[in-house]
Protein backbone atom coordinates (compact mmCIF):
# COMPACT_ATOMS: atom_id res chain seq x y z
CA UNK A 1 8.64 6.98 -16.37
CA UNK A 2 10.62 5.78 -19.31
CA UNK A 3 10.57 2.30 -21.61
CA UNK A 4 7.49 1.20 -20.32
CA UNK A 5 5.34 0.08 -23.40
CA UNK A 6 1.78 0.30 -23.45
CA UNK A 7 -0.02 -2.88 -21.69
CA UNK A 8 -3.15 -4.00 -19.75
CA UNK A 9 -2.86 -5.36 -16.26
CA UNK A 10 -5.60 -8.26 -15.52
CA UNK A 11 -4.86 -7.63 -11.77
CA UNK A 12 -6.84 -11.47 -11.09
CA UNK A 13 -4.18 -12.96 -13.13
CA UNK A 14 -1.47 -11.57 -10.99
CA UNK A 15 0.02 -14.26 -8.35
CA UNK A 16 -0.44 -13.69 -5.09
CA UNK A 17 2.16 -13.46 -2.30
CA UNK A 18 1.53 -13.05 1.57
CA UNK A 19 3.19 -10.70 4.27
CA UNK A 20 2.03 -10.89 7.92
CA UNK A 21 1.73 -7.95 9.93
CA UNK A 22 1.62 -7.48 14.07
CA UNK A 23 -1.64 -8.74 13.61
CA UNK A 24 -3.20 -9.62 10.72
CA UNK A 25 -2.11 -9.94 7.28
CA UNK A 26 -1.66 -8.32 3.72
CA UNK A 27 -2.12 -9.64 0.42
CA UNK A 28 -0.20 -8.15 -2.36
CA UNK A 29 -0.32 -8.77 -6.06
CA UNK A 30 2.94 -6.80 -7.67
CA UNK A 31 3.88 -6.08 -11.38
CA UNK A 32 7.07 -4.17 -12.21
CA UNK A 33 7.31 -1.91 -14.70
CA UNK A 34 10.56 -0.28 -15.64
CA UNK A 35 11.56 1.18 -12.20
CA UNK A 36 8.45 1.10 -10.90
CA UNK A 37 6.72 -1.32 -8.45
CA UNK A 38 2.82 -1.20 -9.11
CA UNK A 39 0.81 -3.08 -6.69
CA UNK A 40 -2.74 -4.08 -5.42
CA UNK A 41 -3.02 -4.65 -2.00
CA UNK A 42 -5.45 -5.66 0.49
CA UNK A 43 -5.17 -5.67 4.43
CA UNK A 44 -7.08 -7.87 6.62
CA UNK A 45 -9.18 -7.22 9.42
CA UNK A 46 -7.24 -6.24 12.45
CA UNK A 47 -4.11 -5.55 10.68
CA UNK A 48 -1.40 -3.84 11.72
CA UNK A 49 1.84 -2.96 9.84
CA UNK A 50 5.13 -5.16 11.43
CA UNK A 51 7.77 -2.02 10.45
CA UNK A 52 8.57 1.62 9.99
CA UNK A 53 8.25 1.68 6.22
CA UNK A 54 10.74 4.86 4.67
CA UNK A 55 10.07 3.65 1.36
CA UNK A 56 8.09 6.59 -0.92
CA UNK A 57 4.44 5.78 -1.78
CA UNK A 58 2.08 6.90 -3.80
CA UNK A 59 -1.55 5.29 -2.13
CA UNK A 60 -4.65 5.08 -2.86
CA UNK A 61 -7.45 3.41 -1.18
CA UNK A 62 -9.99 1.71 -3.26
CA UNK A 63 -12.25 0.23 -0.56
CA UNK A 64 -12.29 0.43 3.61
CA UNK A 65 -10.52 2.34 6.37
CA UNK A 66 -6.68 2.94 6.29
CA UNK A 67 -5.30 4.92 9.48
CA UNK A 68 -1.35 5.78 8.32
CA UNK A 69 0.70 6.78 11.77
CA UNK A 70 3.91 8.80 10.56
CA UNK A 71 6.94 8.79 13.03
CA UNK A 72 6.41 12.20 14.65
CA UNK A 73 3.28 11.07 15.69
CA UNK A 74 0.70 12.32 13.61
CA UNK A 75 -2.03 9.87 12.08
CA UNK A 76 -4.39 9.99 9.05
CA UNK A 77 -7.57 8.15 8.37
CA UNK A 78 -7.78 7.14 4.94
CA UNK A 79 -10.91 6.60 3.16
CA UNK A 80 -12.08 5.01 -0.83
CA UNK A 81 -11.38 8.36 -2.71
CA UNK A 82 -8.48 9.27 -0.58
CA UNK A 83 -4.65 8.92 -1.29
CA UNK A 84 -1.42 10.08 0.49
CA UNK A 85 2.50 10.10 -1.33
CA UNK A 86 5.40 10.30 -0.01
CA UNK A 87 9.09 10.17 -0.57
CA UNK A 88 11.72 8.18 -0.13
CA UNK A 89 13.16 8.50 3.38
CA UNK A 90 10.82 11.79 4.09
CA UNK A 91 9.03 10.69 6.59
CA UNK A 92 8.80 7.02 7.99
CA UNK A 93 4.97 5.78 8.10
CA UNK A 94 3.07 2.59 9.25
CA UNK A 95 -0.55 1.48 8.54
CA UNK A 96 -3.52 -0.46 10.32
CA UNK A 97 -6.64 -1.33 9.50
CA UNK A 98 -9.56 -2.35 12.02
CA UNK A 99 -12.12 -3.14 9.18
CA UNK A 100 -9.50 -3.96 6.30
CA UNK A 101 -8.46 -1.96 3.30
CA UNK A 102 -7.77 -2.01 -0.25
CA UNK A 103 -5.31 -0.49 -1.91
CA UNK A 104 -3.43 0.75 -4.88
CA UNK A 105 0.17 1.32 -4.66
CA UNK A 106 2.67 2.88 -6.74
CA UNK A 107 6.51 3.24 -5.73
């Protein structure tokens, strides 16, 4: 990480924007700093990721049940405490949620 000055993050202050799953939906809240995206994120009830996502994550859940499915068909259960990173085109991954989730994202 490089030319990021020091700052605080009020993440209430930070708009809102919507993205619909299969089912369900999640909110995200997204600040950019330098070249990285930094986000808070919460899924809904019932949701259920829309795409294969290859981008490279660091996660970390904050409150609720995440199950993560990677491609070659193995499947985590996240819990609050728990995180999971991975790189850029490593290994493609979707998430659902049956009770929702929040989440801390950095990529």
């Amino acid at each position: 990480m490089t030319d990021i000055p020091f700052g605080v993050t009020d993440w209430a202050t930070v708009p809102l924007t919507t993205h619909p799953g299969v089912t369900g939906k999640a909110t995200w809240r997204t600040c950019t700093f330098g070249t990285l995206r930094v986000r808070m994120v919460e899924y809904s009830p019932g949701y259920e990721a829309d795409h294969w996502c290859e981008k490279g994550h660091i996660l970390y859940v904050l409150a609720g049940e995440l199950v993560t499915e990677l491609a070659d068909g193995r499947s985590f259960t996240l819990t609050p405490g728990t995180s999971y990173q991975v790189a850029d085109h490593a290994e493609p991954h979707r998430s659902r949620t049956a009770t929702g989730a929040q989440l801390f994202i950095v990529d």
